[in-house]
Protein backbone atom coordinates (compact mmCIF):
# COMPACT_ATOMS: atom_id res chain seq x y z
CA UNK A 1 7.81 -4.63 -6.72
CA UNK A 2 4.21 -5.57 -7.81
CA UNK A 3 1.38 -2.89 -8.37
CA UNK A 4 -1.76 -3.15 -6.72
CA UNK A 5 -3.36 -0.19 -7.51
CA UNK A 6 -2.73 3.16 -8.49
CA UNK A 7 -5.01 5.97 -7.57
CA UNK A 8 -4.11 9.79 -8.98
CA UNK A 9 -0.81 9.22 -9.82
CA UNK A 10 0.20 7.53 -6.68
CA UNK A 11 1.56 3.49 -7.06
CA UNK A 12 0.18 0.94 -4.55
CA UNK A 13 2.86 -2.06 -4.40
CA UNK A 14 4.06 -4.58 -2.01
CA UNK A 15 6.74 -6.90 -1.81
CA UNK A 16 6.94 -10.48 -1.62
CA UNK A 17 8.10 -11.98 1.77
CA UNK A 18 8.84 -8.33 3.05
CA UNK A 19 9.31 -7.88 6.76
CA UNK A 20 6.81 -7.37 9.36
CA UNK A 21 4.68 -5.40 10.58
CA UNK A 22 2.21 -5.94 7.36
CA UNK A 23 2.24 -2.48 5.63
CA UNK A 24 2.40 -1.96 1.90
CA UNK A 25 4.26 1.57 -0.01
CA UNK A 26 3.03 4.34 -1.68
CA UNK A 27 5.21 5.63 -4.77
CA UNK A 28 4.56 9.48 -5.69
CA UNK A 29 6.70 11.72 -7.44
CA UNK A 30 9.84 10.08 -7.00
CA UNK A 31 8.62 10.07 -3.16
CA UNK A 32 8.13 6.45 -1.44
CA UNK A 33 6.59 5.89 2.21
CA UNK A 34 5.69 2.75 4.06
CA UNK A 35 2.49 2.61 5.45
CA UNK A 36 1.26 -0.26 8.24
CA UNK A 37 -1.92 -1.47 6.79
CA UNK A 38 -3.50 -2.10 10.56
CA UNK A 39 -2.67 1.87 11.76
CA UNK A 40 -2.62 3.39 8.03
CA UNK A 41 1.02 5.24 9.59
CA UNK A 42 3.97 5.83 7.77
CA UNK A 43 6.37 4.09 9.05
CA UNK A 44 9.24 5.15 6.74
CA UNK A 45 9.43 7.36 3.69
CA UNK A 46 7.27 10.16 3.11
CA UNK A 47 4.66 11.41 0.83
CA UNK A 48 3.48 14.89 -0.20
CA UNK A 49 0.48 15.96 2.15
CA UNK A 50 -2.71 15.46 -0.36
CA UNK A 51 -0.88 12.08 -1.34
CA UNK A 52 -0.59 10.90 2.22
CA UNK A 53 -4.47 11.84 2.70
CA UNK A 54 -5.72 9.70 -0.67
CA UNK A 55 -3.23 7.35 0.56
CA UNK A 56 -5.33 6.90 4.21
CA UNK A 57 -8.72 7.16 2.70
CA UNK A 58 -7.88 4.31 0.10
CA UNK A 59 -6.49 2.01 2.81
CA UNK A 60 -9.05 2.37 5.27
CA UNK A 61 -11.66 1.36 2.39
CA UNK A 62 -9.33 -1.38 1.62
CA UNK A 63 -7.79 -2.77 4.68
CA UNK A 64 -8.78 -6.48 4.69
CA UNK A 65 -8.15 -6.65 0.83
CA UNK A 66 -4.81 -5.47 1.45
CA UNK A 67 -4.39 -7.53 4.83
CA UNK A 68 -5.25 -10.70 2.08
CA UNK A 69 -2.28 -10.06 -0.20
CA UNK A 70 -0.21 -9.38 2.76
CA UNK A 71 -0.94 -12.79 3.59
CA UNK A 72 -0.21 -14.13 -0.19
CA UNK A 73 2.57 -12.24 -0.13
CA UNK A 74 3.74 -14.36 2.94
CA UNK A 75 3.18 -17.26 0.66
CA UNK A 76 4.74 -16.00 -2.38
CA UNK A 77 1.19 -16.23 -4.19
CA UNK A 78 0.40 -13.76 -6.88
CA UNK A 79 -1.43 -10.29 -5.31
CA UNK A 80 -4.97 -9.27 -6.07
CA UNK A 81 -5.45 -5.85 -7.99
CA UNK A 82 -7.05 -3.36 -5.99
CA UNK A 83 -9.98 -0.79 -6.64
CA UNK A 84 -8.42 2.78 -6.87
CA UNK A 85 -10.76 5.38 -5.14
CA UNK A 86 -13.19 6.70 -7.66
């Protein structure tokens, strides 16, 4: 699964060609969730609770860049690193 970003310990990835809706998942700890890119929900998985919150904050910043490789991913087109949150 590529890495897009990684932000206090917590991996950023997505998949190529994964299913609908567009969401991308968050790897901390050994914990995974699935978060939809347009809400910022999990919609599978679960992170620890100040995980979850970075998790939010970066993809709200980061929405259309992530709705972008969402859309190469579609294509099978390498993804764009991301900016962690500083």
């Amino acid at each position: 699964m590529p890495r897009i970003s990684v932000l206090f310990g917590i991996t950023i990835s997505m998949y190529w060609d994964d299913h609908p809706p567009p969401h991308f998942h968050a790897i901390c700890g050994g914990r995974e969730s699935k978060v939809a890119i347009e809400s910022l929900d999990v919609i599978a998985g679960s992170l620890p609770v100040a995980a979850h919150r970075r998790v939010r904050a970066w993809g709200g910043l980061h929405r259309v860049e992530l709705l972008a490789n969402w859309t190469r991913g579609m294509a099978h087109e390498p993804f764009e690193q991301i900016e962690p949150l500083s």
